[in-house]
PDB file of N, CA and C in Angstrom:
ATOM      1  N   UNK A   1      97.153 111.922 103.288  1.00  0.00           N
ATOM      2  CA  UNK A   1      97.667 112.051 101.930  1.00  0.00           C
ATOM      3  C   UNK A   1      99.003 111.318 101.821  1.00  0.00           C
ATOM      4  N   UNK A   2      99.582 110.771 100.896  1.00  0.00           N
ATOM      5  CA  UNK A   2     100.745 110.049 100.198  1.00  0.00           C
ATOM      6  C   UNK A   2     101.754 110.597 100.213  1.00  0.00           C
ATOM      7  N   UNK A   3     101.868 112.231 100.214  1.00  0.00           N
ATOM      8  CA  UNK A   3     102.712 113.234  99.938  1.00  0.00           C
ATOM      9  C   UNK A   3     103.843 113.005 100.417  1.00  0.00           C
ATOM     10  N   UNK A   4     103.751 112.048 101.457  1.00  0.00           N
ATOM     11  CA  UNK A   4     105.376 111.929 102.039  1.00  0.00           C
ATOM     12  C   UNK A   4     106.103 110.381 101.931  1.00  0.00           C
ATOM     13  N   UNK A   5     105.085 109.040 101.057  1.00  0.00           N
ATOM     14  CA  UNK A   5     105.016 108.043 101.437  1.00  0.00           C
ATOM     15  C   UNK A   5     105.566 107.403 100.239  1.00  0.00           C
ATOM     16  N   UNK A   6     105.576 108.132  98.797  1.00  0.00           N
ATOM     17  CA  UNK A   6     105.669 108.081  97.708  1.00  0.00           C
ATOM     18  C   UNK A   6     106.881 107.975  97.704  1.00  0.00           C
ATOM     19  N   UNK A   7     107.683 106.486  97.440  1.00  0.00           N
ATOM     20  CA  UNK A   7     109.125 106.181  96.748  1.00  0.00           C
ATOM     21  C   UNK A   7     109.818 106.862  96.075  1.00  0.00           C
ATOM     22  N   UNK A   8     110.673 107.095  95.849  1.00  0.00           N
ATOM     23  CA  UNK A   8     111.672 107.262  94.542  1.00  0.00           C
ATOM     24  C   UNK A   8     112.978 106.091  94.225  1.00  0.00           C
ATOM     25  N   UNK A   9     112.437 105.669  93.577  1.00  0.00           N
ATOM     26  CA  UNK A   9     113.618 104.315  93.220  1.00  0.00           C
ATOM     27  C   UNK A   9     114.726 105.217  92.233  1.00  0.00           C
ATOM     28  N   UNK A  10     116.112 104.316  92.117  1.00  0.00           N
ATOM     29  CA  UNK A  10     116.698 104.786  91.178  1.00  0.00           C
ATOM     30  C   UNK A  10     116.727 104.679  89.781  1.00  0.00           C
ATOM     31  N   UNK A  11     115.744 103.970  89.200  1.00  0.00           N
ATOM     32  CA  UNK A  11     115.360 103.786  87.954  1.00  0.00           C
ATOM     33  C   UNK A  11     114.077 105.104  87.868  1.00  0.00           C
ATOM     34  N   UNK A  12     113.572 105.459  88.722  1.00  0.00           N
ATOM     35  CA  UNK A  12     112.788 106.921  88.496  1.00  0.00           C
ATOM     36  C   UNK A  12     113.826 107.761  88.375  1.00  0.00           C
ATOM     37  N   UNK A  13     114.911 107.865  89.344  1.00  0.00           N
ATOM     38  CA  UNK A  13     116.080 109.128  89.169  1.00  0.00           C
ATOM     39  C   UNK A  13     116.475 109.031  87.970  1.00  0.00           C
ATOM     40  N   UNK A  14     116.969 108.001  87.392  1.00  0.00           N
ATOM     41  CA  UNK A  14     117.243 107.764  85.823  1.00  0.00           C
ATOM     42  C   UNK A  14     115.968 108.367  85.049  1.00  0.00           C
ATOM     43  N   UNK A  15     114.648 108.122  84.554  1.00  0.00           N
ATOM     44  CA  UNK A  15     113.987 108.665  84.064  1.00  0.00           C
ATOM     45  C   UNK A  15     114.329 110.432  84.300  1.00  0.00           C
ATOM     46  N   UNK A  16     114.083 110.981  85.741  1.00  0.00           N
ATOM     47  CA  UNK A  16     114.083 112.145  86.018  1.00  0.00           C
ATOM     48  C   UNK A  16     115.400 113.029  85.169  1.00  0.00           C
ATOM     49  N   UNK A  17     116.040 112.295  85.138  1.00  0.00           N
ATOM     50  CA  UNK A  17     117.461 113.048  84.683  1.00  0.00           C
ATOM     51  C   UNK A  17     118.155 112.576  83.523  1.00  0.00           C
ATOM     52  N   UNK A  18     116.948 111.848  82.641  1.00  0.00           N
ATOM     53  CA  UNK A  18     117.723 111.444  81.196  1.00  0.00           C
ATOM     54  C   UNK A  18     119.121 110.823  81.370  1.00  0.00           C
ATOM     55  N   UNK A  19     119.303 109.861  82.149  1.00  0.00           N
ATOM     56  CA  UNK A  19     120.357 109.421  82.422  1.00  0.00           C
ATOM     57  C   UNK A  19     120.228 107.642  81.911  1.00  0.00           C
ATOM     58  N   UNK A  20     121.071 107.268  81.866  1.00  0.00           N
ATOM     59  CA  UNK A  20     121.175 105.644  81.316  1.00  0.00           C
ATOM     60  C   UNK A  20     122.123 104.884  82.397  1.00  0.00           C
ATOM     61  N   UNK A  21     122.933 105.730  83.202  1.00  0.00           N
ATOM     62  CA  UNK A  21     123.725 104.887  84.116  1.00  0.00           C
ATOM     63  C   UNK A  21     123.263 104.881  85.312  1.00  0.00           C
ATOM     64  N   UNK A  22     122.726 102.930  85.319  1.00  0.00           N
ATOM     65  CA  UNK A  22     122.626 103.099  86.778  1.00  0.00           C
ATOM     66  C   UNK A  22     123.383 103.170  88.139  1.00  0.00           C
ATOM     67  N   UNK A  23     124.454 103.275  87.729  1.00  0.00           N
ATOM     68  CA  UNK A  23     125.161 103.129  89.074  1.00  0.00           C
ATOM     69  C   UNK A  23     125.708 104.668  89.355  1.00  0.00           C
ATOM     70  N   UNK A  24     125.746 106.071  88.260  1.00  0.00           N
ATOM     71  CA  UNK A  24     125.727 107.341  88.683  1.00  0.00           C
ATOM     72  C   UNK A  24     124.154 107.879  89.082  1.00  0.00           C
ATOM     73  N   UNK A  25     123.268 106.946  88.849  1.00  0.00           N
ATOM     74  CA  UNK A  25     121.899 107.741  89.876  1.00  0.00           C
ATOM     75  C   UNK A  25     121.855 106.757  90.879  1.00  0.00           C
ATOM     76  N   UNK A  26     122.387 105.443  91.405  1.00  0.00           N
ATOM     77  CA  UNK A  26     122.603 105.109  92.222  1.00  0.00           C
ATOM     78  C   UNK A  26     123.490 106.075  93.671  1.00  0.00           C
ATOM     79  N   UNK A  27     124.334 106.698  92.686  1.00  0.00           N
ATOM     80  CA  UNK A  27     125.173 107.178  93.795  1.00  0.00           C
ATOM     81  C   UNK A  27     125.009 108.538  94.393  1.00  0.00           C
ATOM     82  N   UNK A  28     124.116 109.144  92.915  1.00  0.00           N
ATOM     83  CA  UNK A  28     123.396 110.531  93.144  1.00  0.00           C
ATOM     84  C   UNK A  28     122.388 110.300  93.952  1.00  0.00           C
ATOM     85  N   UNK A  29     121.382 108.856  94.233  1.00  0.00           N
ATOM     86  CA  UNK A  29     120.283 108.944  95.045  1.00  0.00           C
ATOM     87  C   UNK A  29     121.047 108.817  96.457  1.00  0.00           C
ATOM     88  N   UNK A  30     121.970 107.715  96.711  1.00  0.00           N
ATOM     89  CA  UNK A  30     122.524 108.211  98.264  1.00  0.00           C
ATOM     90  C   UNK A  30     123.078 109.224  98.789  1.00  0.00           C
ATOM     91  N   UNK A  31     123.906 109.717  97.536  1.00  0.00           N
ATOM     92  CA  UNK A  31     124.209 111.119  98.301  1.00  0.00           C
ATOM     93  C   UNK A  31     123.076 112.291  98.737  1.00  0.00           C
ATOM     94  N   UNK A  32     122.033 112.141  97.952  1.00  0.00           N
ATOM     95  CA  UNK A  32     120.661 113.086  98.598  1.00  0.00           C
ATOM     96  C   UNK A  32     120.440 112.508  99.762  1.00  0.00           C
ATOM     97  N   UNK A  33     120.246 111.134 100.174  1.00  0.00           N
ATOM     98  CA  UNK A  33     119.758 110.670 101.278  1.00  0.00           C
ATOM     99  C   UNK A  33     120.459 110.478 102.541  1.00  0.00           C
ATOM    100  N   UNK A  34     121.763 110.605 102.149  1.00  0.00           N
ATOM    101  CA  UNK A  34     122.944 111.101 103.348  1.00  0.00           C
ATOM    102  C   UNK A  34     122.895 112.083 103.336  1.00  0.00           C
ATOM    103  N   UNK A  35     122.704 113.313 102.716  1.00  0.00           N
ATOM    104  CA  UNK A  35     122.474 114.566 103.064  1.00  0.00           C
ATOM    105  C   UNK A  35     121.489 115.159 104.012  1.00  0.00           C
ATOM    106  N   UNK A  36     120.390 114.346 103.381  1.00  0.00           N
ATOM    107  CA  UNK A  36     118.916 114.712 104.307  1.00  0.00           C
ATOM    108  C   UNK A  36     118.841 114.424 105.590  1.00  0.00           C
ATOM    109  N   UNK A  37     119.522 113.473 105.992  1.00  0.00           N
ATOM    110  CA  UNK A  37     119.507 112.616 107.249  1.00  0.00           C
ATOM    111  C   UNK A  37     120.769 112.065 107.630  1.00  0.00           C
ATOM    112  N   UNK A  38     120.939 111.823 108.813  1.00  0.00           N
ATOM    113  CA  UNK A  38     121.851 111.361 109.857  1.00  0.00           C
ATOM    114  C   UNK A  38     122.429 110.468 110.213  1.00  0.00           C
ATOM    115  N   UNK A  39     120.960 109.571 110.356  1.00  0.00           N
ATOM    116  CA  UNK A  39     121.133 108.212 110.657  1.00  0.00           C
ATOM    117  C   UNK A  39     120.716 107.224 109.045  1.00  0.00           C
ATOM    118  N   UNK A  40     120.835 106.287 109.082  1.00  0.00           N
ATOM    119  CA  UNK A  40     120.894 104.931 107.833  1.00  0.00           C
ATOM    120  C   UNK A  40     119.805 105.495 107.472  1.00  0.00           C
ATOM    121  N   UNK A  41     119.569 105.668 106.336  1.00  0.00           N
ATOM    122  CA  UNK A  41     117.810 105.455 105.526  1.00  0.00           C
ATOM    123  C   UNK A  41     117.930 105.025 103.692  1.00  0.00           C
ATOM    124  N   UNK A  42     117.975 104.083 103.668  1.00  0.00           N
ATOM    125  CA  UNK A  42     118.015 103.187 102.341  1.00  0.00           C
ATOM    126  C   UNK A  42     117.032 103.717 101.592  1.00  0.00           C
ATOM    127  N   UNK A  43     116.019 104.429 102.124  1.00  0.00           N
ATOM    128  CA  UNK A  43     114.572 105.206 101.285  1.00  0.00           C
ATOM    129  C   UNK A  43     114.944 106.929 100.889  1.00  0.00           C
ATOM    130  N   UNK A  44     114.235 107.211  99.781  1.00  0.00           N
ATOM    131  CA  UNK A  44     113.995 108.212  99.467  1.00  0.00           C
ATOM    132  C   UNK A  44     112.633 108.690  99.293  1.00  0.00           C
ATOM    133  N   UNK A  45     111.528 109.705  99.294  1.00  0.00           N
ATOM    134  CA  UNK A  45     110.506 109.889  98.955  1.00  0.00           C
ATOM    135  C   UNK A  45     110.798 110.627  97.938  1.00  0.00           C
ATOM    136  N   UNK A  46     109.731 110.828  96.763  1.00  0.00           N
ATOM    137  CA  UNK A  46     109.461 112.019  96.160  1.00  0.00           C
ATOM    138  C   UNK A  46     109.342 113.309  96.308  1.00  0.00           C
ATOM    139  N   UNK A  47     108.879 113.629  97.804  1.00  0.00           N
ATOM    140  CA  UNK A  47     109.031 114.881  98.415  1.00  0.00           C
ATOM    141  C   UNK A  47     110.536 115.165  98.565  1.00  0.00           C
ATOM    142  N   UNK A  48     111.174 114.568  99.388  1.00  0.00           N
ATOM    143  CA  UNK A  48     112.290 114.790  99.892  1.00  0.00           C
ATOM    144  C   UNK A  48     112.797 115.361  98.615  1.00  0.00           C
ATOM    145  N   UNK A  49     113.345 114.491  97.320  1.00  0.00           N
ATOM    146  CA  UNK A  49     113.876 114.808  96.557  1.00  0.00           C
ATOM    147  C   UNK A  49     113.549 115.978  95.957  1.00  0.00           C
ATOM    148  N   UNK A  50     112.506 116.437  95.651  1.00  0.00           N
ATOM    149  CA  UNK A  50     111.436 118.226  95.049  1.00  0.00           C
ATOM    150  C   UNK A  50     112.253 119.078  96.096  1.00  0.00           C
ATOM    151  N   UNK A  51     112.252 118.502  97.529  1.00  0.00           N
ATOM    152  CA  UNK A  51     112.634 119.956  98.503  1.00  0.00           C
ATOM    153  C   UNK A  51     114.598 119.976  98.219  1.00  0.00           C
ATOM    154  N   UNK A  52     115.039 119.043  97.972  1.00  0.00           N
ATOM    155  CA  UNK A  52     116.459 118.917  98.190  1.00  0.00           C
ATOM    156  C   UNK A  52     116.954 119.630  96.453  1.00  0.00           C
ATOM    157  N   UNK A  53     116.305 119.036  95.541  1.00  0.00           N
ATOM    158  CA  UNK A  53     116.336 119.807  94.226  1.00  0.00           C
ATOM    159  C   UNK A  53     115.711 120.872  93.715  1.00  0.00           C
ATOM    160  N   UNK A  54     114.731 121.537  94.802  1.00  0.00           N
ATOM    161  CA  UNK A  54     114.028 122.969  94.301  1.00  0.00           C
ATOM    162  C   UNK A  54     113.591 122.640  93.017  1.00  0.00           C
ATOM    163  N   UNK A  55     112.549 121.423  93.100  1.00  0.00           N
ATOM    164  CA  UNK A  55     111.708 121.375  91.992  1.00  0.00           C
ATOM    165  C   UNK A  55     110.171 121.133  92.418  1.00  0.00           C
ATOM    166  N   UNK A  56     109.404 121.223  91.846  1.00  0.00           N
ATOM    167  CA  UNK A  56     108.026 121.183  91.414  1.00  0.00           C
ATOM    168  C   UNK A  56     107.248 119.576  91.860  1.00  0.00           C
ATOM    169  N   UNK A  57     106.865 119.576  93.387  1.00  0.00           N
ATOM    170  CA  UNK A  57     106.798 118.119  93.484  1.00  0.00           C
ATOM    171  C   UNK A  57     105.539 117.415  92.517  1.00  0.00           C
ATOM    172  N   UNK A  58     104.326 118.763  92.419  1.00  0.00           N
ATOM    173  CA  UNK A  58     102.837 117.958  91.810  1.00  0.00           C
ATOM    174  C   UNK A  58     103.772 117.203  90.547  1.00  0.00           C
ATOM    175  N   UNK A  59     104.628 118.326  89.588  1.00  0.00           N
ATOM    176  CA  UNK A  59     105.232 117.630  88.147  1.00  0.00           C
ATOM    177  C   UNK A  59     105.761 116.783  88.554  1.00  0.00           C
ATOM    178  N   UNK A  60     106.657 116.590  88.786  1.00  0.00           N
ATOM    179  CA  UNK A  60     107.501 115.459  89.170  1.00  0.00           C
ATOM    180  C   UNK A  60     106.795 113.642  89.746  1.00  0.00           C
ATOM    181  N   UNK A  61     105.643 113.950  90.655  1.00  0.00           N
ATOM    182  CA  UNK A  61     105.042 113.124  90.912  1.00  0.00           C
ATOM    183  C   UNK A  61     103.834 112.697  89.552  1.00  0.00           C
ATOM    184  N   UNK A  62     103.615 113.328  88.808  1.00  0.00           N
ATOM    185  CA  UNK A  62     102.792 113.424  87.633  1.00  0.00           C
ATOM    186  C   UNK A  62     103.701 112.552  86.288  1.00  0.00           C
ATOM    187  N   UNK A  63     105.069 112.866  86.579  1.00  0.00           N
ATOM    188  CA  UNK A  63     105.448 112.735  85.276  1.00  0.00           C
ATOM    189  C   UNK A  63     105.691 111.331  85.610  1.00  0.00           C
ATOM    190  N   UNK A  64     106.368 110.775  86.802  1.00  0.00           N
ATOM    191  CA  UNK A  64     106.403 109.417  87.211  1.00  0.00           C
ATOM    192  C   UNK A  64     105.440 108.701  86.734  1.00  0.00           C
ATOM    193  N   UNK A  65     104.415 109.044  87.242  1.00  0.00           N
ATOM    194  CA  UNK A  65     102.841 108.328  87.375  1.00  0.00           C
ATOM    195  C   UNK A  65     102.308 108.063  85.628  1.00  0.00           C
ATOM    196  N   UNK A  66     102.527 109.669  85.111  1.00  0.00           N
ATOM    197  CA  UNK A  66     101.736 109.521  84.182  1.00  0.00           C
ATOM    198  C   UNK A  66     102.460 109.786  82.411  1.00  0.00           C
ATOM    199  N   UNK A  67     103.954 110.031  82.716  1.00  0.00           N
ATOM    200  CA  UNK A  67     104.842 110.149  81.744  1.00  0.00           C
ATOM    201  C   UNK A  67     105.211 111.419  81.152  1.00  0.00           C
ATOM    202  N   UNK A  68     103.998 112.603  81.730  1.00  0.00           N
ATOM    203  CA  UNK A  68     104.192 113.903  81.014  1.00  0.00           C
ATOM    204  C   UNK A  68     105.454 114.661  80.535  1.00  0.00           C
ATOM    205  N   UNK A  69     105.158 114.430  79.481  1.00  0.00           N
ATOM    206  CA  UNK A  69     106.680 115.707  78.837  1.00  0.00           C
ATOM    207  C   UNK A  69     106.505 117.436  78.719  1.00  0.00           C
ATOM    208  N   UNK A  70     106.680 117.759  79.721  1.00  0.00           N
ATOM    209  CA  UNK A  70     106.831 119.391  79.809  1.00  0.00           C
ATOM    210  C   UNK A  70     105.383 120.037  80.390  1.00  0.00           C
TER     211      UNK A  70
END
């Protein structure tokens, strides 16, 4: 399964968070990804981000994919 393989770019974090600036979900996506990990990782998954924000990964991966509002 994909469940762990699935990107999150920062133009999805922007969608996710009604945000317009890219360079504050730029900085919000590294700080999740220095959090999660130790060593360098320029990637984020979709999982990671659901477990680090205590959200709902099926929605979240749904709304990406398929645009759902609520």
């Amino acid at each position: 399964m994909l469940r762990e393989g699935i990107f999150l770019s920062v133009k999805d974090l922007m969608r996710l968070t009604g945000s317009n600036n890219y360079n504050s979900c730029a900085n919000q996506h590294r700080a999740i990804r220095d959090s999660l990990s130790t060593r360098k990782k320029r990637r984020l998954t979709i999982h990671e981000y659901c477990i680090y924000e205590q959200i709902n990964f099926d929605y979240v991966r749904r709304y990406l994919r398929e645009g759902i509002n609520g």
